[in-house]
Each structure stands twice: as structure tokens, then as C-alpha cells.
N, C-alpha and C. Protein backbone atom coordinates (compact mmCIF):
# COMPACT_ATOMS: atom_id res chain seq x y z
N UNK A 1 -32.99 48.06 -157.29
CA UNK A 1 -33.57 49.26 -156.73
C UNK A 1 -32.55 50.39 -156.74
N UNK A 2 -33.25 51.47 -157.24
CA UNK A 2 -32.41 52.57 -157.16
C UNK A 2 -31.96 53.54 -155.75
N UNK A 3 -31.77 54.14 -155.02
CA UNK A 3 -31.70 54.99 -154.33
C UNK A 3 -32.90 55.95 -154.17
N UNK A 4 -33.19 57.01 -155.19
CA UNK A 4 -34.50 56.84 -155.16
C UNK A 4 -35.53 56.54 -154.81
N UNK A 5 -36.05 55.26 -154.80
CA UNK A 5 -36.56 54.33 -154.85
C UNK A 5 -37.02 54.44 -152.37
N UNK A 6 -36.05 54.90 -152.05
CA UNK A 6 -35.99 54.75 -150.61
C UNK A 6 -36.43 56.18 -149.82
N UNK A 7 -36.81 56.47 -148.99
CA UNK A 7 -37.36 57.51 -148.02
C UNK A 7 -36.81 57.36 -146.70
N UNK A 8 -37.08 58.59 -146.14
CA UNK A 8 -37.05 58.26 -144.73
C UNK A 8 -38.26 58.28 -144.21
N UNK A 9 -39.21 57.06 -143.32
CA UNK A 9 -40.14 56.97 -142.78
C UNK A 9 -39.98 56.98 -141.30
N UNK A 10 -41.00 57.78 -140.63
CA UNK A 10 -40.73 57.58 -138.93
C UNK A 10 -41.87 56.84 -138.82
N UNK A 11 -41.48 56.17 -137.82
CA UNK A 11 -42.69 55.29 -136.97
C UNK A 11 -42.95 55.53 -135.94
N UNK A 12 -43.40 54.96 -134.96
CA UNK A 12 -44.17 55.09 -133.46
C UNK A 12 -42.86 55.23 -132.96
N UNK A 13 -41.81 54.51 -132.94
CA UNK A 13 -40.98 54.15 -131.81
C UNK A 13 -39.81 54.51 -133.03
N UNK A 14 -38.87 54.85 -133.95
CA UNK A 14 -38.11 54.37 -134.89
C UNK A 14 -38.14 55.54 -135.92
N UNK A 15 -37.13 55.84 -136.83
CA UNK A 15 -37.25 56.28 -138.30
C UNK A 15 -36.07 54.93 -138.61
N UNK A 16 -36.79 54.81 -140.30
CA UNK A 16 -36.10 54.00 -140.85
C UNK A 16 -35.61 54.75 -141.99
N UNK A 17 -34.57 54.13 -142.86
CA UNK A 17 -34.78 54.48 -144.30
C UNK A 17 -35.02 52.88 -145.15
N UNK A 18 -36.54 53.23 -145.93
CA UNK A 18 -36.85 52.19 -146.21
C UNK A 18 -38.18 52.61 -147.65
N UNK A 19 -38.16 51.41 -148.51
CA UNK A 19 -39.08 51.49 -149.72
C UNK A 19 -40.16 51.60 -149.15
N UNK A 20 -40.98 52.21 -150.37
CA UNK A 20 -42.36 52.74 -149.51
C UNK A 20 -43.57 51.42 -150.78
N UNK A 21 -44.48 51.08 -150.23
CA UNK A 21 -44.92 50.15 -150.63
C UNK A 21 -45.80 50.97 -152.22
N UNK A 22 -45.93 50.18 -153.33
CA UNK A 22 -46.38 51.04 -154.72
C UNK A 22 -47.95 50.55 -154.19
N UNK A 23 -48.02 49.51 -153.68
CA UNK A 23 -49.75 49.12 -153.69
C UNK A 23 -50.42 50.48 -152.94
N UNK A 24 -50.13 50.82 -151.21
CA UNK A 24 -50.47 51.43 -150.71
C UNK A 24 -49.18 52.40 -150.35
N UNK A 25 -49.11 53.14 -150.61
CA UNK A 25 -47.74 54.57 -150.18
C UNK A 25 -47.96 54.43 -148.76
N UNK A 26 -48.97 54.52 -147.67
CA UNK A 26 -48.73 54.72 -146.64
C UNK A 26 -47.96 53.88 -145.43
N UNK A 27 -47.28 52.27 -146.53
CA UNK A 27 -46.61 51.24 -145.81
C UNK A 27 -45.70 51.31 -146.55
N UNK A 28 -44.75 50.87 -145.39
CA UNK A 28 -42.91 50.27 -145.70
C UNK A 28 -43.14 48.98 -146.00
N UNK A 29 -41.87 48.84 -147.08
CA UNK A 29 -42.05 47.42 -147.39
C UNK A 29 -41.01 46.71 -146.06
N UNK A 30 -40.36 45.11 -146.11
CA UNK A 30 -39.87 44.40 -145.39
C UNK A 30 -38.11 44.91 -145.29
N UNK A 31 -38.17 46.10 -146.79
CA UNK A 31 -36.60 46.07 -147.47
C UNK A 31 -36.85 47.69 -146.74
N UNK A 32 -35.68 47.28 -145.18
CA UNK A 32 -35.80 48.85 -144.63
C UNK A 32 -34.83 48.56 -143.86
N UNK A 33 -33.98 50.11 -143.10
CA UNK A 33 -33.51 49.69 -142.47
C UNK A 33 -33.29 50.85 -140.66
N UNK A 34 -33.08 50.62 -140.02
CA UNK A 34 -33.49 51.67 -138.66
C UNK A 34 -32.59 52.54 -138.69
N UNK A 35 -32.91 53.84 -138.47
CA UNK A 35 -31.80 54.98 -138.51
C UNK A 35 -31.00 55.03 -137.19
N UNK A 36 -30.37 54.78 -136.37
CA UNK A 36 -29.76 54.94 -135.23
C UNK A 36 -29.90 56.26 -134.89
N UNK A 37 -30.10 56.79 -133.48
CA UNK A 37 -29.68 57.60 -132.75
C UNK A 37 -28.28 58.28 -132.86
N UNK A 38 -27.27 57.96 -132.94
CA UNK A 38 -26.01 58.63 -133.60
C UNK A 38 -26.20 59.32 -134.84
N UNK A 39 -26.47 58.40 -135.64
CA UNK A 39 -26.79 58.96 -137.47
C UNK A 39 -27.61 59.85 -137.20
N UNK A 40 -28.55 60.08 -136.29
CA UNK A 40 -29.72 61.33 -136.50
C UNK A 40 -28.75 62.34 -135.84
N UNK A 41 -28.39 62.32 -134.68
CA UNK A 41 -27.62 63.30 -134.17
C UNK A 41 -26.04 63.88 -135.38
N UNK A 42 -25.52 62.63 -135.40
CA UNK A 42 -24.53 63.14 -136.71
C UNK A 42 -25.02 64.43 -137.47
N UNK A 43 -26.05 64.11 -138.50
CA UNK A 43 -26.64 64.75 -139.44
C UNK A 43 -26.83 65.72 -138.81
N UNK A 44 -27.68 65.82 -137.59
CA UNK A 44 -28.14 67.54 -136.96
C UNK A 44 -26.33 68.17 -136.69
N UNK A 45 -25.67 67.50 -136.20
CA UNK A 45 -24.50 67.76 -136.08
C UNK A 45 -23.78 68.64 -137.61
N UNK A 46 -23.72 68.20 -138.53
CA UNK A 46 -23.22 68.15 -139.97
C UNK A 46 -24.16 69.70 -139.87
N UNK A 47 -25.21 69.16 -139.93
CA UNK A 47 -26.40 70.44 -140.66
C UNK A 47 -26.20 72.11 -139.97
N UNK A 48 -25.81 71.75 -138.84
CA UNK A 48 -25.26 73.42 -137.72
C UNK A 48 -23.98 73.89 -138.58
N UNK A 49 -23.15 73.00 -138.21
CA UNK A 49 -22.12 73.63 -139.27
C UNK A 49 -22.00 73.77 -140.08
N UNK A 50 -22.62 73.59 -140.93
CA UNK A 50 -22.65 74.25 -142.66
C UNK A 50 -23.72 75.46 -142.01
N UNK A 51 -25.10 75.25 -141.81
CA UNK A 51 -26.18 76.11 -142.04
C UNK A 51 -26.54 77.46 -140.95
N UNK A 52 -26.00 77.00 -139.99
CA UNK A 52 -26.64 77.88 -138.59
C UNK A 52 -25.26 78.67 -138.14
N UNK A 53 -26.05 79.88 -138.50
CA UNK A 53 -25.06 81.17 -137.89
C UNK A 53 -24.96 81.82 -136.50
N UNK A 54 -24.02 82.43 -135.44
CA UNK A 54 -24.77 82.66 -134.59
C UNK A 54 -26.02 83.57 -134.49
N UNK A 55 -27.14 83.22 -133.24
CA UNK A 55 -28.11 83.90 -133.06
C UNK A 55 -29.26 83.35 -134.35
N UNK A 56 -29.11 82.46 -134.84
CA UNK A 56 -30.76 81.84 -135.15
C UNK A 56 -30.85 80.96 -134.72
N UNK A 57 -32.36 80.18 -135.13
CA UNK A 57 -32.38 79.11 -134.21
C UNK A 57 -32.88 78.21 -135.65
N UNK A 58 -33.37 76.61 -134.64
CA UNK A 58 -33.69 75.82 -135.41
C UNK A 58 -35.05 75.60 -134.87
N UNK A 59 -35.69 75.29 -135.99
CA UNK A 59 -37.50 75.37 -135.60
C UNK A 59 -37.71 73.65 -135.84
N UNK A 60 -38.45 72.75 -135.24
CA UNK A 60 -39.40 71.72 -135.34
C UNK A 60 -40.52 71.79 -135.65
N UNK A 61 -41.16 70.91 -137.28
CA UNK A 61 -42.64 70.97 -137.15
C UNK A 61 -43.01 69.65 -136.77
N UNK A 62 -43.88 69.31 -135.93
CA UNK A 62 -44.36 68.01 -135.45
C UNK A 62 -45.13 68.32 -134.86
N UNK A 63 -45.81 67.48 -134.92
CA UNK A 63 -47.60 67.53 -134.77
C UNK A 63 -47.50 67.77 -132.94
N UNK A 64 -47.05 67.15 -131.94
CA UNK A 64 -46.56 66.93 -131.04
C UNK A 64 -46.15 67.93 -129.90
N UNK A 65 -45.04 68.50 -130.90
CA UNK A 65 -44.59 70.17 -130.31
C UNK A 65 -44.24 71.42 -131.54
N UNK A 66 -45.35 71.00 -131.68
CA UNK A 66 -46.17 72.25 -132.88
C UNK A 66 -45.44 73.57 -132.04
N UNK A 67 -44.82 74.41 -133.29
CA UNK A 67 -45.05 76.07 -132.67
C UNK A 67 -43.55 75.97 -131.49
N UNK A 68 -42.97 75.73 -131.04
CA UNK A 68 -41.82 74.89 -130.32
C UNK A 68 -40.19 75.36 -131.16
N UNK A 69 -39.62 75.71 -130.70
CA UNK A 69 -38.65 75.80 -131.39
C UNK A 69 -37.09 75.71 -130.56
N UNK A 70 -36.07 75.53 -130.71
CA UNK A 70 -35.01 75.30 -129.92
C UNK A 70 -33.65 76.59 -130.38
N UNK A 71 -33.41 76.97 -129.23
CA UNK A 71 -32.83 77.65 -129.32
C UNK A 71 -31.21 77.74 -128.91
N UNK A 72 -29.85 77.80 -129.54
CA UNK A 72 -28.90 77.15 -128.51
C UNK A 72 -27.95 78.30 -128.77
N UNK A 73 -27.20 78.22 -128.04
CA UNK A 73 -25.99 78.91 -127.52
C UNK A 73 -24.59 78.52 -128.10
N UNK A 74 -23.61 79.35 -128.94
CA UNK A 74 -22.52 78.36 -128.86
C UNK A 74 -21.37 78.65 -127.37
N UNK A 75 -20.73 77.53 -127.49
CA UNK A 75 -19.37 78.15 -126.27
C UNK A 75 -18.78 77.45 -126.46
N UNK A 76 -17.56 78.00 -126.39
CA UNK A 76 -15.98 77.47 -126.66
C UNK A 76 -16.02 76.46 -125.96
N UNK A 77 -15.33 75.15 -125.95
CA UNK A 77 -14.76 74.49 -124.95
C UNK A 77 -13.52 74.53 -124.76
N UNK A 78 -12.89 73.83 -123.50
CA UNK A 78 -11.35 74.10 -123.19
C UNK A 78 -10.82 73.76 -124.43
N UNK A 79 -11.11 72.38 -125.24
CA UNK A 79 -9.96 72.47 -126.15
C UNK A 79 -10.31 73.59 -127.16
N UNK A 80 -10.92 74.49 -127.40
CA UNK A 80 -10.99 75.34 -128.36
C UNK A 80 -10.24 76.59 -128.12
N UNK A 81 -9.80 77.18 -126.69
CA UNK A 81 -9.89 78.21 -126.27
C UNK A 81 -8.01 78.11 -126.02
């Protein structure tokens, strides 16, 4: 299997990164694996500092909290200052 070959799927409770089934696309196969809570935060972590300047924000689309968007602040901390 290639790389490729893998997605990120969310579930009820979970995102994985995992093959998506060729019979039906809308199932994961058995070959998957759970994204941790750190790794998601990491990445949002990674993604501010390259992408987000001050004064924009970051928007969420999800069915859930549609229209919703988060807005943050930076501030120094002691060790920065």
C-alpha cells in the first residue's frame, strides 16, 4: 500500500488515518490507525505558525457548529518577554 492509498476519516467518537474500503468508499477498512489528541493539537499547533497572522481568525466547517468560528489572541508569556 501506498500512502496514498490512506485518508483521514472521523468517526462518532475518533479520527483515524486509515484505507478507505474500494467495495463501498463510505467504510474503513480493519488497516487504520487512531489519531491522538496531541497529534491533532500538534498539527493545529504547526498550522498557526506557518499560516495565521495577527488579527485573523480560524473558521470551522462542521455540520455541528456550522457558521462558528474561533477567534484568539496572541500574548507573550514570561519566558518570551
Amino acid at each position: 500500500m501506498s500512502a496514498k492509498d490512506y485518508q483521514i476519516c472521523p468517526a462518532l467518537f475518533n479520527a483515524y488515518i486509515a484505507r478507505v474500503s474500494k467495495r463501498n468508499p463510505v467504510l474503513m477498512t480493519n488497516d487504520r490507525r487512531k489519531i491522538t489528541e496531541d497529534e491533532i493539537l500538534s498539527l493545529i499547533d504547526w498550522y498557526l505558525d506557518r499560516n495565521i497572522e495577527e488579527g485573523k481568525m480560524l473558521c470551522f466547517e462542521s455540520q455541528e457548529k456550522e457558521g462558528m468560528t474561533v477567534q484568539m489572541k496572541f500574548v507573550k508569556t514570561e519566558e518570551q518577554q
